[in-house]
N, C-alpha and C. Protein backbone atom coordinates (compact mmCIF):
# COMPACT_ATOMS: atom_id res chain seq x y z
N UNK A 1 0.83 -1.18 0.00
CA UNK A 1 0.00 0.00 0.00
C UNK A 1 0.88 1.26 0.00
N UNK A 2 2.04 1.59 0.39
CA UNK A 2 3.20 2.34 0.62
C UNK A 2 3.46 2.38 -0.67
N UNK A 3 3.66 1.76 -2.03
CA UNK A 3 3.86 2.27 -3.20
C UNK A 3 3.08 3.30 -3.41
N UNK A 4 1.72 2.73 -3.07
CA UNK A 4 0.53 3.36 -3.92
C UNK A 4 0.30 4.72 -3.28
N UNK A 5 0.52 5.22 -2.03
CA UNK A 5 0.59 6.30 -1.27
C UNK A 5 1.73 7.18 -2.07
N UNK A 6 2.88 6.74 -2.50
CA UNK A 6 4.11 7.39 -3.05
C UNK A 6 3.76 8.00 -4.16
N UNK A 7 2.95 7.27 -5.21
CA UNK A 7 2.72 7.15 -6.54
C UNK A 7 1.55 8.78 -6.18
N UNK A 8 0.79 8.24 -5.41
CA UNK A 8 -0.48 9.34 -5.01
C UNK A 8 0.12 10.19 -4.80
N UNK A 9 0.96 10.82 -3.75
CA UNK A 9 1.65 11.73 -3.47
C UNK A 9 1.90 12.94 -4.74
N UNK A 10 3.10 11.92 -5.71
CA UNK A 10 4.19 12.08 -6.74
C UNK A 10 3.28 13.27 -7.55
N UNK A 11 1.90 12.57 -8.07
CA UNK A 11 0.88 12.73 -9.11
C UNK A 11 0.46 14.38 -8.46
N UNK A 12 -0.48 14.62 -6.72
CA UNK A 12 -0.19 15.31 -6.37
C UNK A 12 0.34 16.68 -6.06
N UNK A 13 1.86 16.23 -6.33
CA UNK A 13 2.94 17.39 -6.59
C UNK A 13 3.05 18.15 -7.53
N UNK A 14 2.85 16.99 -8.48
CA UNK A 14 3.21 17.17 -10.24
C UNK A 14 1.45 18.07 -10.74
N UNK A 15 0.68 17.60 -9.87
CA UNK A 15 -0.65 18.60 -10.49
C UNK A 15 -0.43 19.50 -9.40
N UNK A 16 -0.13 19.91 -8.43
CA UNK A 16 -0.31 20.95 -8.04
C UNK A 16 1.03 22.06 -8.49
N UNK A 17 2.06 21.74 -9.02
CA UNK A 17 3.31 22.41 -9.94
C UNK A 17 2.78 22.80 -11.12
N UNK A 18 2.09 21.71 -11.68
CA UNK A 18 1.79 21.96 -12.99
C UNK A 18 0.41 23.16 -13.40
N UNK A 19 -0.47 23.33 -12.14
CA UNK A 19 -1.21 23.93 -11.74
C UNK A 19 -0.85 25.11 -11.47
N UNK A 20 -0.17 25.36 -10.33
CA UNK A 20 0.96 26.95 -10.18
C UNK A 20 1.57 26.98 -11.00
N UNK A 21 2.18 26.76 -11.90
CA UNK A 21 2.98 27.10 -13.24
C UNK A 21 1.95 27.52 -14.44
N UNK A 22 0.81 27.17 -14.39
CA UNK A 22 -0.19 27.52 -15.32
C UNK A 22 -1.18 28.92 -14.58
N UNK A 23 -0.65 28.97 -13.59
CA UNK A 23 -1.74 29.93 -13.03
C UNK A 23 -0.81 31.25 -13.23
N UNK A 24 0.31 31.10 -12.45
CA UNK A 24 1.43 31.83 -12.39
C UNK A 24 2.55 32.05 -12.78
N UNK A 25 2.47 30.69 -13.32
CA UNK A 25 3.78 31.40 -14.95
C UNK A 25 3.28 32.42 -16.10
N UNK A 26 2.34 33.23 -15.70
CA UNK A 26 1.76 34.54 -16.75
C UNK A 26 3.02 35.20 -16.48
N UNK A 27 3.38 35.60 -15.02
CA UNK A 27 4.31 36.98 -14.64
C UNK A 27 5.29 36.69 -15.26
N UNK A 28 5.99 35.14 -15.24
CA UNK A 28 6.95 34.93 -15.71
C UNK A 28 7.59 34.95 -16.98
N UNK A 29 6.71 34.55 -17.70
CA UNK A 29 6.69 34.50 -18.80
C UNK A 29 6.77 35.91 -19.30
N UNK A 30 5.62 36.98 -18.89
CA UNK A 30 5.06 38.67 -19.60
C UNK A 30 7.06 39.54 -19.18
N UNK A 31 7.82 39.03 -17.91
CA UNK A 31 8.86 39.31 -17.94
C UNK A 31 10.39 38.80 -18.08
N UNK A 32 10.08 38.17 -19.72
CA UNK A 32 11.36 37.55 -20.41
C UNK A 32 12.17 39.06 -20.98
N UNK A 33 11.75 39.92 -21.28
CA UNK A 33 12.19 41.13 -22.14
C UNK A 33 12.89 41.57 -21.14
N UNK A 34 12.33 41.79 -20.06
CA UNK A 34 12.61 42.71 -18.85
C UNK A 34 13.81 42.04 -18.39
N UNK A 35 15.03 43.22 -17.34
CA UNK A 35 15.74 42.35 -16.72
C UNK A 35 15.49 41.85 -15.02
N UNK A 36 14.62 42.74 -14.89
CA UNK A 36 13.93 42.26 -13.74
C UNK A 36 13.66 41.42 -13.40
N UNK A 37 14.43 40.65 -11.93
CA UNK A 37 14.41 39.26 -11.53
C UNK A 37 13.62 39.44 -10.30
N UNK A 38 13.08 39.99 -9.84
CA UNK A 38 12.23 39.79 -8.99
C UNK A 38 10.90 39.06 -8.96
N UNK A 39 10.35 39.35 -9.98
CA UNK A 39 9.06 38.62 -10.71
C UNK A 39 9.49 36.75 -10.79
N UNK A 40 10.77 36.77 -10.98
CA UNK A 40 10.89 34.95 -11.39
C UNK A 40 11.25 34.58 -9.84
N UNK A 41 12.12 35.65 -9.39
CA UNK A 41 12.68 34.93 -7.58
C UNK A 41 11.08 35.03 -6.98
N UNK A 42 10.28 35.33 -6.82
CA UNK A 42 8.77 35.55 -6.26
C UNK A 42 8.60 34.00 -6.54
N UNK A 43 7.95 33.33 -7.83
CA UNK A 43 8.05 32.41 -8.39
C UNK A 43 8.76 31.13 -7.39
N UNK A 44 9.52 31.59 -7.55
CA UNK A 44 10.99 30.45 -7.09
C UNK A 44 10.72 30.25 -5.95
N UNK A 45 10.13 31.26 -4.99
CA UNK A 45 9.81 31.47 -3.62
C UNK A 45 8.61 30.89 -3.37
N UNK A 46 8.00 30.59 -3.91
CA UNK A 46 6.49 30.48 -4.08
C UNK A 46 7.02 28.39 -4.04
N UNK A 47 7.53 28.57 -5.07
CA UNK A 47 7.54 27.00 -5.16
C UNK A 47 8.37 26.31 -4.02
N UNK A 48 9.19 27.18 -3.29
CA UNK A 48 9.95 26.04 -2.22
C UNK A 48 8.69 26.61 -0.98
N UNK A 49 8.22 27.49 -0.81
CA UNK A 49 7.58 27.24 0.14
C UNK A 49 6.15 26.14 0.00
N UNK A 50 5.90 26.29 -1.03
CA UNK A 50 4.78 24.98 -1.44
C UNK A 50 5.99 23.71 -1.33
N UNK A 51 6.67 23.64 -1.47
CA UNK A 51 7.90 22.14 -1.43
C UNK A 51 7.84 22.08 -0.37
N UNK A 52 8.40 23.32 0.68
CA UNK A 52 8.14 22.57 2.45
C UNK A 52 6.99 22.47 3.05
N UNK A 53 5.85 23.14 2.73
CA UNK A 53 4.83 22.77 2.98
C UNK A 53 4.39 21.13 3.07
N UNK A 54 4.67 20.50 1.42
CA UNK A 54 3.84 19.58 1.01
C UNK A 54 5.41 18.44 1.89
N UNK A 55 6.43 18.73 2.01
CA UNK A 55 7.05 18.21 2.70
C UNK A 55 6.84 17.72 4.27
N UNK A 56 6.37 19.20 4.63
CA UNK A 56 6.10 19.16 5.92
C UNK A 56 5.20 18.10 6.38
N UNK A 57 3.90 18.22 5.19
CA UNK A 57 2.46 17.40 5.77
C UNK A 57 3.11 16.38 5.40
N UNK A 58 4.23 16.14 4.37
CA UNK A 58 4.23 14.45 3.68
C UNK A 58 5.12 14.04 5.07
N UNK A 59 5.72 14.52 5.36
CA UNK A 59 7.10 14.25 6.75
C UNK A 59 6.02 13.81 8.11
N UNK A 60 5.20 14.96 8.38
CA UNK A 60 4.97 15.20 9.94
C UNK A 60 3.35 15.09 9.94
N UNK A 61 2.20 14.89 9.06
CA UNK A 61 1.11 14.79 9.16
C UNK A 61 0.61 13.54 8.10
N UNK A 62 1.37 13.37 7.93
CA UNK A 62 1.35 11.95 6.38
C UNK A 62 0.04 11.17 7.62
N UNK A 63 0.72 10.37 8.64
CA UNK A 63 0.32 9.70 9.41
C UNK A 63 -1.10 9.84 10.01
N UNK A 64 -0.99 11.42 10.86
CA UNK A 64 -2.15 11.49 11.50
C UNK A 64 -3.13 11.41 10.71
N UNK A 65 -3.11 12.42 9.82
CA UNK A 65 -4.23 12.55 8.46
C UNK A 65 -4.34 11.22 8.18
N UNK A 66 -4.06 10.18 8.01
CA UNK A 66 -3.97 8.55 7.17
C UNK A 66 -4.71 7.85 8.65
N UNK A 67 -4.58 8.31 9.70
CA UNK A 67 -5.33 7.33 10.63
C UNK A 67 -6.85 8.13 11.21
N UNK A 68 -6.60 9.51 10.94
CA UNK A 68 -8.30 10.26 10.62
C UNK A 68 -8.75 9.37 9.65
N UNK A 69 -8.16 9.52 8.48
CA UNK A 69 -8.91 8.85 7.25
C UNK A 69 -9.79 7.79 7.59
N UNK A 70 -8.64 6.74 7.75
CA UNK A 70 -9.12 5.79 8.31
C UNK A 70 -9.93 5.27 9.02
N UNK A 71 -9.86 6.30 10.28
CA UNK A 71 -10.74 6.01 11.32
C UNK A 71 -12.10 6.74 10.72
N UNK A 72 -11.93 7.71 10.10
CA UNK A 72 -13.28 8.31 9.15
C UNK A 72 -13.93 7.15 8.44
N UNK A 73 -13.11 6.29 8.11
CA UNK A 73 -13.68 5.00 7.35
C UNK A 73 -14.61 4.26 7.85
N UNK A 74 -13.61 3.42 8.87
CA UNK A 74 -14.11 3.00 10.01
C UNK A 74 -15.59 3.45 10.25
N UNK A 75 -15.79 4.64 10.99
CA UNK A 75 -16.59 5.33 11.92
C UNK A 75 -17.89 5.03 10.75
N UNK A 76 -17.59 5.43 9.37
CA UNK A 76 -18.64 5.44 8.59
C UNK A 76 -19.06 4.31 7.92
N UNK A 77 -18.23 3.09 7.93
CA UNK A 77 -18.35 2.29 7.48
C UNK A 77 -18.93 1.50 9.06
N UNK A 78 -18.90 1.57 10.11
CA UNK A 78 -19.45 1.09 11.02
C UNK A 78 -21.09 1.71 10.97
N UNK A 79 -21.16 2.88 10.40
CA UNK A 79 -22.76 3.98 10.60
C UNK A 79 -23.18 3.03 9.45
N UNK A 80 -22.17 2.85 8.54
CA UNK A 80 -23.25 2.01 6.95
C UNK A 80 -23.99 0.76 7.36
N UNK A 81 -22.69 -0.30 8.27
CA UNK A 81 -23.51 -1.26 8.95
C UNK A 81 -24.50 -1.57 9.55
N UNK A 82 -24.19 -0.51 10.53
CA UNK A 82 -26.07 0.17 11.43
C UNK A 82 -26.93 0.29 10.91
N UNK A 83 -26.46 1.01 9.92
CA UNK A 83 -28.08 1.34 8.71
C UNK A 83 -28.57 0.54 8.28
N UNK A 84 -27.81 -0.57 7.78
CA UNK A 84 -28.04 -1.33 7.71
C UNK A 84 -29.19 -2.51 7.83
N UNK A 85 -28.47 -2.92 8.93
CA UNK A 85 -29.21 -3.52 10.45
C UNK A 85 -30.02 -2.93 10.71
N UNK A 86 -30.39 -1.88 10.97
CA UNK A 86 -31.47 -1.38 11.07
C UNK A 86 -32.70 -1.32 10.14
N UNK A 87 -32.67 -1.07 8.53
CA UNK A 87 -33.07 -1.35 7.97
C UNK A 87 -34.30 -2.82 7.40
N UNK A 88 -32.74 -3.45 7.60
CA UNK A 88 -32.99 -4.65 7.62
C UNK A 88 -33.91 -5.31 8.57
N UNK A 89 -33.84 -4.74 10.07
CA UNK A 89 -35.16 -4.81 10.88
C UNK A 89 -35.97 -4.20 10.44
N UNK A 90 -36.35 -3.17 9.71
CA UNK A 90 -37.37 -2.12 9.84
C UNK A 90 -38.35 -3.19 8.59
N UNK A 91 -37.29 -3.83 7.05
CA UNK A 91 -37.80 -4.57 6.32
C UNK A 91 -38.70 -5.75 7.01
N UNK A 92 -38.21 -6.53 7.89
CA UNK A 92 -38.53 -7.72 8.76
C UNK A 92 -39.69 -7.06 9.23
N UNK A 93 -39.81 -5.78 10.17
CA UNK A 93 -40.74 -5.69 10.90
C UNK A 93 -42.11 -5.07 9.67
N UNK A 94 -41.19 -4.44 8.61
CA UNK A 94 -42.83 -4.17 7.80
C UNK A 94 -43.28 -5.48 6.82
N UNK A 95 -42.19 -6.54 7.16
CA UNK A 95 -42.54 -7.43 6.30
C UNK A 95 -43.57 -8.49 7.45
N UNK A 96 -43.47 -8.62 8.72
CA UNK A 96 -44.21 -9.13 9.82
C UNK A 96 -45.64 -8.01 10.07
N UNK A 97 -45.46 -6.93 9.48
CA UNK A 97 -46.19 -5.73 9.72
C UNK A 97 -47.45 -6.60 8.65
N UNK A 98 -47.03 -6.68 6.98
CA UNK A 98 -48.05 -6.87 6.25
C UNK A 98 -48.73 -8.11 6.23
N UNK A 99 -47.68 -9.16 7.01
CA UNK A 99 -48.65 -10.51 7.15
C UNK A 99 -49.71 -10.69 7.78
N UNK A 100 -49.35 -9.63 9.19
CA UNK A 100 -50.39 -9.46 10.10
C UNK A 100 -51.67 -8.57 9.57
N UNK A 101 -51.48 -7.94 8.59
CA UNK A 101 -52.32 -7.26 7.97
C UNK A 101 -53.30 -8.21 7.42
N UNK A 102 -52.23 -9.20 6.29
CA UNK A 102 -52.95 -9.82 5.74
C UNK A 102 -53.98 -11.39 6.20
N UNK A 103 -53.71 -11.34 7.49
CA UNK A 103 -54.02 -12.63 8.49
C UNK A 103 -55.04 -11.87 9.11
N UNK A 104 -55.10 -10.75 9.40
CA UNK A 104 -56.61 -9.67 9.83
C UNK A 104 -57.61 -9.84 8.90
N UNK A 105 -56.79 -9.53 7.67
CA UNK A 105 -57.87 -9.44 6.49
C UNK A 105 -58.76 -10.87 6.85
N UNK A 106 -57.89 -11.64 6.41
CA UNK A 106 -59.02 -13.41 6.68
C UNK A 106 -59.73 -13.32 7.78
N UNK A 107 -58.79 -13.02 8.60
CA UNK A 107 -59.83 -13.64 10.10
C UNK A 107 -61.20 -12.63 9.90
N UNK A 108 -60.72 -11.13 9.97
CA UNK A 108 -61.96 -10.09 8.81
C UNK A 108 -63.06 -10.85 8.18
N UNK A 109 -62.27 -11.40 7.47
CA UNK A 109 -63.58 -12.03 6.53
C UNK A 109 -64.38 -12.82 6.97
N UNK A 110 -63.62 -13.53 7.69
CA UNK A 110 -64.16 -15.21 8.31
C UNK A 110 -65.08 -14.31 9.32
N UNK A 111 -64.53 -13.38 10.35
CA UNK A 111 -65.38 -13.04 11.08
C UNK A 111 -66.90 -12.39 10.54
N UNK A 112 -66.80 -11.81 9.76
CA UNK A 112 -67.85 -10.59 8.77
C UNK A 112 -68.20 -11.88 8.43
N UNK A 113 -67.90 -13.24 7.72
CA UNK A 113 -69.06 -13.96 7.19
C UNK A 113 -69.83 -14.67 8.11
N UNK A 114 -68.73 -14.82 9.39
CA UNK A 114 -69.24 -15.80 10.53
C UNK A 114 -71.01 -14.62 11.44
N UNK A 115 -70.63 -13.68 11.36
CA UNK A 115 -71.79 -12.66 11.84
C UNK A 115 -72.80 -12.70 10.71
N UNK A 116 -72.55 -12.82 9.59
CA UNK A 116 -73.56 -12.30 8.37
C UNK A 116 -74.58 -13.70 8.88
N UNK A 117 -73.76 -14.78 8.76
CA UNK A 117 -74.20 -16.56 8.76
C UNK A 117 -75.32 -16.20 10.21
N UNK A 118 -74.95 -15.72 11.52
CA UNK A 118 -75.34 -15.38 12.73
C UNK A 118 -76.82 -14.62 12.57
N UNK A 119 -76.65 -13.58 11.71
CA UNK A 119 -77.51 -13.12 11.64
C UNK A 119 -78.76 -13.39 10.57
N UNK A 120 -78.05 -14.02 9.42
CA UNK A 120 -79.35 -14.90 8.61
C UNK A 120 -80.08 -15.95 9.53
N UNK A 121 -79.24 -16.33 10.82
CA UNK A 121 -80.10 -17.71 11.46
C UNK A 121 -81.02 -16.68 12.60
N UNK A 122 -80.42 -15.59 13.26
CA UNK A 122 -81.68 -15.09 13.88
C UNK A 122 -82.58 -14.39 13.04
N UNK A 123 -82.84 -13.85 11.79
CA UNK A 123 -83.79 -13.42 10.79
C UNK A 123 -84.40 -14.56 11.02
N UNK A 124 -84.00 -15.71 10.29
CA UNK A 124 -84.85 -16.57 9.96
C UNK A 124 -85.59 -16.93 11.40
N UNK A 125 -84.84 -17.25 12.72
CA UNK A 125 -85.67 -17.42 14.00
C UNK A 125 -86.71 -16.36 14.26
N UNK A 126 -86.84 -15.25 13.97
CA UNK A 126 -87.32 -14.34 14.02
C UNK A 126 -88.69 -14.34 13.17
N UNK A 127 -88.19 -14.53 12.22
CA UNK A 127 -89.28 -14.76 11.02
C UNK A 127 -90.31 -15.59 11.34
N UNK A 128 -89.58 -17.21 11.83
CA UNK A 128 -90.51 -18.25 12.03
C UNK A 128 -91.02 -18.03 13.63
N UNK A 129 -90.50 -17.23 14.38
CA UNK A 129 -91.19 -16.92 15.69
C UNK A 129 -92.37 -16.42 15.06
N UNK A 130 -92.15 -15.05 14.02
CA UNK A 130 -92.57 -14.32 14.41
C UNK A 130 -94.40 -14.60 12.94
N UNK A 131 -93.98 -15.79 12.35
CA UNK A 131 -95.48 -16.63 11.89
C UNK A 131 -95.77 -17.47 12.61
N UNK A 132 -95.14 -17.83 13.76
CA UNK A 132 -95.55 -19.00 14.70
C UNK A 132 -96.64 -18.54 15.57
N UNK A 133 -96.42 -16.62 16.06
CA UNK A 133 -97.05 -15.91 16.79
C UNK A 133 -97.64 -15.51 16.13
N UNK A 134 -97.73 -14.83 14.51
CA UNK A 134 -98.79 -14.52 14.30
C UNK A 134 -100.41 -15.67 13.50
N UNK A 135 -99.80 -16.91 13.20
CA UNK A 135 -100.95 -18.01 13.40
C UNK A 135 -101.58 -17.87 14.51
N UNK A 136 -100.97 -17.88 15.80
CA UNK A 136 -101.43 -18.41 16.67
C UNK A 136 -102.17 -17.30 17.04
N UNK A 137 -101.76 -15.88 16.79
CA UNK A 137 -103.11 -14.56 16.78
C UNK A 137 -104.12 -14.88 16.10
N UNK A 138 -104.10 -15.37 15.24
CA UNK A 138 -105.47 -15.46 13.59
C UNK A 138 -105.78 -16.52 14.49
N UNK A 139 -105.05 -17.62 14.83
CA UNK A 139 -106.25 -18.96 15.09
C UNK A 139 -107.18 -18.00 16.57
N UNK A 140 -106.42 -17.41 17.28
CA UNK A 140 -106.96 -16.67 18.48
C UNK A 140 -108.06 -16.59 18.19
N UNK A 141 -107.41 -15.12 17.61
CA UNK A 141 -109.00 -14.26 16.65
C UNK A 141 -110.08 -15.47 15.59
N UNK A 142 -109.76 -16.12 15.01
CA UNK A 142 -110.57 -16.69 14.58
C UNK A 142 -111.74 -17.57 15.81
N UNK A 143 -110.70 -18.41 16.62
CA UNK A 143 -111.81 -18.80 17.58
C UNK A 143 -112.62 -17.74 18.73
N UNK A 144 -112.34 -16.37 19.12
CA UNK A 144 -112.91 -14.96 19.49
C UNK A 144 -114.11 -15.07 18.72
N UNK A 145 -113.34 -14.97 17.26
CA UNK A 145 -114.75 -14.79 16.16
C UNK A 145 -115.74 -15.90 16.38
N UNK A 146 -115.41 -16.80 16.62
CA UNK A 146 -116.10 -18.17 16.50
C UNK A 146 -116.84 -17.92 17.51
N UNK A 147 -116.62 -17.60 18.58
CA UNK A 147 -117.33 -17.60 20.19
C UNK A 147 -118.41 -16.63 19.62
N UNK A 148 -117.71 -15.32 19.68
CA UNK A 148 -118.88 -14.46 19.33
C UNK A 148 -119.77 -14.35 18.27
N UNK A 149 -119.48 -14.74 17.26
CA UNK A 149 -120.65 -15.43 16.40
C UNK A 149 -121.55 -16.03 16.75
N UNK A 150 -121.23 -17.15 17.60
CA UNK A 150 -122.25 -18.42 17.97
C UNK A 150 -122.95 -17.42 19.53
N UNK A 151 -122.25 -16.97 19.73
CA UNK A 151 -122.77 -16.21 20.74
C UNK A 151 -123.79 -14.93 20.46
N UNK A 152 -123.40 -14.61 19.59
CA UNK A 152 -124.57 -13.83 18.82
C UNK A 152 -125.34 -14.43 17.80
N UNK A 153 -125.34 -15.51 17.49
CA UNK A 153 -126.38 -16.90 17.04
C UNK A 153 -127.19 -16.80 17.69
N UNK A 154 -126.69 -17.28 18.87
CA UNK A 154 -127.65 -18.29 19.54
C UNK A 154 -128.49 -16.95 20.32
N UNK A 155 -127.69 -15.81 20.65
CA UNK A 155 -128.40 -14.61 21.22
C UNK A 155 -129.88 -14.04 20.23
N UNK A 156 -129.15 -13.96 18.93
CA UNK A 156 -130.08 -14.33 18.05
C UNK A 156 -131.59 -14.76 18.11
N UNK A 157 -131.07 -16.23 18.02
CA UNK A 157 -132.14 -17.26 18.16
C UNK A 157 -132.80 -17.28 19.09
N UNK A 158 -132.27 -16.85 20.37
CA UNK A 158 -133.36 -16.74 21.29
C UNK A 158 -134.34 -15.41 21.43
N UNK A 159 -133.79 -14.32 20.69
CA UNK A 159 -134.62 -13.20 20.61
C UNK A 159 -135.35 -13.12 19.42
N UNK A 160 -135.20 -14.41 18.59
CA UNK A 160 -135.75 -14.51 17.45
C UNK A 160 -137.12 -15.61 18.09
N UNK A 161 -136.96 -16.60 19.12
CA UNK A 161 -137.76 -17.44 19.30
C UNK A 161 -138.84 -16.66 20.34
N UNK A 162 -138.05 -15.76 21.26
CA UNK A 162 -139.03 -15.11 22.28
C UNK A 162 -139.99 -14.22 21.34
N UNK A 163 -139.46 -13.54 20.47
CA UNK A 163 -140.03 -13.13 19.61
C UNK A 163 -141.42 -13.52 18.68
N UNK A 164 -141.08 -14.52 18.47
CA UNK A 164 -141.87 -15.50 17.52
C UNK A 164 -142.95 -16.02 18.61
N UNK A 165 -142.54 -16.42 20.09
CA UNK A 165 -143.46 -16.72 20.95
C UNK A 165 -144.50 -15.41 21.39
N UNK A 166 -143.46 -14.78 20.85
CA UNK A 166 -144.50 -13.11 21.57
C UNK A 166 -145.87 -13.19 21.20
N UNK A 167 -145.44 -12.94 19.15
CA UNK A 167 -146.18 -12.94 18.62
C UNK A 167 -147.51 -14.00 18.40
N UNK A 168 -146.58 -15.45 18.63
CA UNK A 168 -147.51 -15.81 18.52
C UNK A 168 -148.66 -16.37 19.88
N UNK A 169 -148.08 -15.98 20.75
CA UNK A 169 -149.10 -15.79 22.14
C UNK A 169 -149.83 -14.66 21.56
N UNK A 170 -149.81 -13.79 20.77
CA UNK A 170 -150.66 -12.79 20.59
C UNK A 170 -151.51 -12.98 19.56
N UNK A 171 -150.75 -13.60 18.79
CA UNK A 171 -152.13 -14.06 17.59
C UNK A 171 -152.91 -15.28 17.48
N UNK A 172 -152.21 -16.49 18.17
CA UNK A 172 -152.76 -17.37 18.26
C UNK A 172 -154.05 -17.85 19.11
N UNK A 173 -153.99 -17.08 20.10
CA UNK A 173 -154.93 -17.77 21.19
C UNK A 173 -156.43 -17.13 20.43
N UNK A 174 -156.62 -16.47 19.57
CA UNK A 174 -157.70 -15.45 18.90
C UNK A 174 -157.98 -16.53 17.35
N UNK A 175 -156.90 -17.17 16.90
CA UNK A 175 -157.06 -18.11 15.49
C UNK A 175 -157.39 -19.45 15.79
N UNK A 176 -156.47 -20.05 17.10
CA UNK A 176 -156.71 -21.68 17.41
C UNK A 176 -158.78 -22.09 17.55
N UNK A 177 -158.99 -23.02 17.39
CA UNK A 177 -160.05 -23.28 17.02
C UNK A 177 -159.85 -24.65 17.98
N UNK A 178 -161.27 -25.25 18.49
CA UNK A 178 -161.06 -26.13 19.74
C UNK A 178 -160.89 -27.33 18.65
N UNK A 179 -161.07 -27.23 17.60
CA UNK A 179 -161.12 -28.79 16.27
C UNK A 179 -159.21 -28.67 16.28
N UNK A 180 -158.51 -27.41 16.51
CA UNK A 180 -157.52 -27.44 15.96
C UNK A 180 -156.52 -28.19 17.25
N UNK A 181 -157.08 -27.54 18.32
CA UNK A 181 -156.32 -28.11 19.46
C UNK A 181 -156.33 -30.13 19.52
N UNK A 182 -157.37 -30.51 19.27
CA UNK A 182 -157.87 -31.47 19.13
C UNK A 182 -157.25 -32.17 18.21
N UNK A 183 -156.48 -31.62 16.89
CA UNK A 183 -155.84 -32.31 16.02
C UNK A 183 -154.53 -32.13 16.20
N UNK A 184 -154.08 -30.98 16.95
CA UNK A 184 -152.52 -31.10 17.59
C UNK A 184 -152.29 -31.99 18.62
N UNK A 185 -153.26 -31.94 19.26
CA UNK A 185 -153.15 -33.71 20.44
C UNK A 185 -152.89 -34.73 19.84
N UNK A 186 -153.67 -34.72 18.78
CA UNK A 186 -153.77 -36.57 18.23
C UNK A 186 -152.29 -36.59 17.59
N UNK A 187 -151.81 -34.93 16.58
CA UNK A 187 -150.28 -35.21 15.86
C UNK A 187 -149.78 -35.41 17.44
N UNK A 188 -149.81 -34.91 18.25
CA UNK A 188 -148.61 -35.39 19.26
C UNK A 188 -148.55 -36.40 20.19
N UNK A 189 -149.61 -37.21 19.97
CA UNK A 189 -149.77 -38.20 20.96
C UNK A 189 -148.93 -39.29 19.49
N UNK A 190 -149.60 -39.14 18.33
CA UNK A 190 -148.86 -40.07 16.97
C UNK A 190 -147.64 -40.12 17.17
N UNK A 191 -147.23 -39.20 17.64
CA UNK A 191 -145.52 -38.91 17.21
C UNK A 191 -144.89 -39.16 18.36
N UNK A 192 -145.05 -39.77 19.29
CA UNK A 192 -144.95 -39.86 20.78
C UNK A 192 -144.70 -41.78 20.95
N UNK A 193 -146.24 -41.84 20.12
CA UNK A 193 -146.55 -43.11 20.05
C UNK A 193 -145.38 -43.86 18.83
N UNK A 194 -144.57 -43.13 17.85
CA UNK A 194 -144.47 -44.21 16.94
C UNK A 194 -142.75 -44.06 18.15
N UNK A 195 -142.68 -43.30 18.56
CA UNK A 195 -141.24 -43.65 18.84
C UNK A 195 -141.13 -44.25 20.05
């Protein structure tokens, strides 16, 4: 891994030179005519203090910075795990979440058909109570009717017979004739006699 840090470094240097030389080789360049060396020593100055700089961190911070990194790795690559895991419960629990959903639904149903079934059998008890009670009103009322009919028959008949006796205590004793009485004896003594 120590190559590959070197190589990284090298690349680095070489873009950040090649970078200040493109930014700031204008001055240098605009004073080739001129004899003025101050403009190129600026330059020159510029680049060794970027050399001890990148020296400095490559010498004396190479390390710490490389075990931040690292431990930045670490730290986040431990948070990726979590998330993970966590996730991964949260999947489990919405995946235990929708079974239970879907195990409601049935029992739902089963229950909603098991009440519907419940309640077609008390309709129907209801129903047949409720022609069992009302026959048994009509036969009521019919035998009520029956009573009082015959009860007003026979009430009838007897105000129809007192009646008929009224009258005919009133008309008869004035029409009967002593030949007639005389021939109602003999029909009723006949009729007496054949039985």
């Amino acid at each position: 891994m120590k190559p590959i840090l070197k190589l990284l470094m090298i690349c680095a240097v070489l873009s950040a030179g090649i970078l200040s030389l493109h930014l700031l080789g204008s001055d240098a360049y605009a004073a080739e005519g001129t004899s003025n060396w101050r403009p190129i020593y600026d330059v020159i100055m510029r680049w060794i203090n970027f050399g001890i700089i990148v020296f400095v961190v490559y010498k004396y911070a190479r390390k710490p910075i490389m075990n931040f990194l690292r431990g930045q790795k670490d730290k986040v690559a431990g948070e990726i795990k979590e998330l993970e895991t966590r996730r991964d419960e949260m999947v489990a629990k919405i995946d235990q979440t929708q079974k239970d959903i879907q195990e409601s639904d049935v029992r739902f149903a089963k229950l909603k058909e098991r009440i519907i079934q419940q309640g077609e059998r008390k309709k129907a008890e209801i129903i047949e109570s409720a022609q069992s009670h009302g026959k048994a009103m009509i036969a009521d009322a019919k035998r009520r009717i029956d009573t009082h009919f015959l009860q007003a028959k026979s009430t009838f008949k007897s105000e129809l017979i007192d009646k008929a006796i009224e009258m005919a205590l009133e008309k008869l004793p004035g029409q009967i004739t002593p030949e007639d009485n005389e021939q109602f004896t003999r029909d009723f003594l006949d009729g007496t006699s054949t039985k």
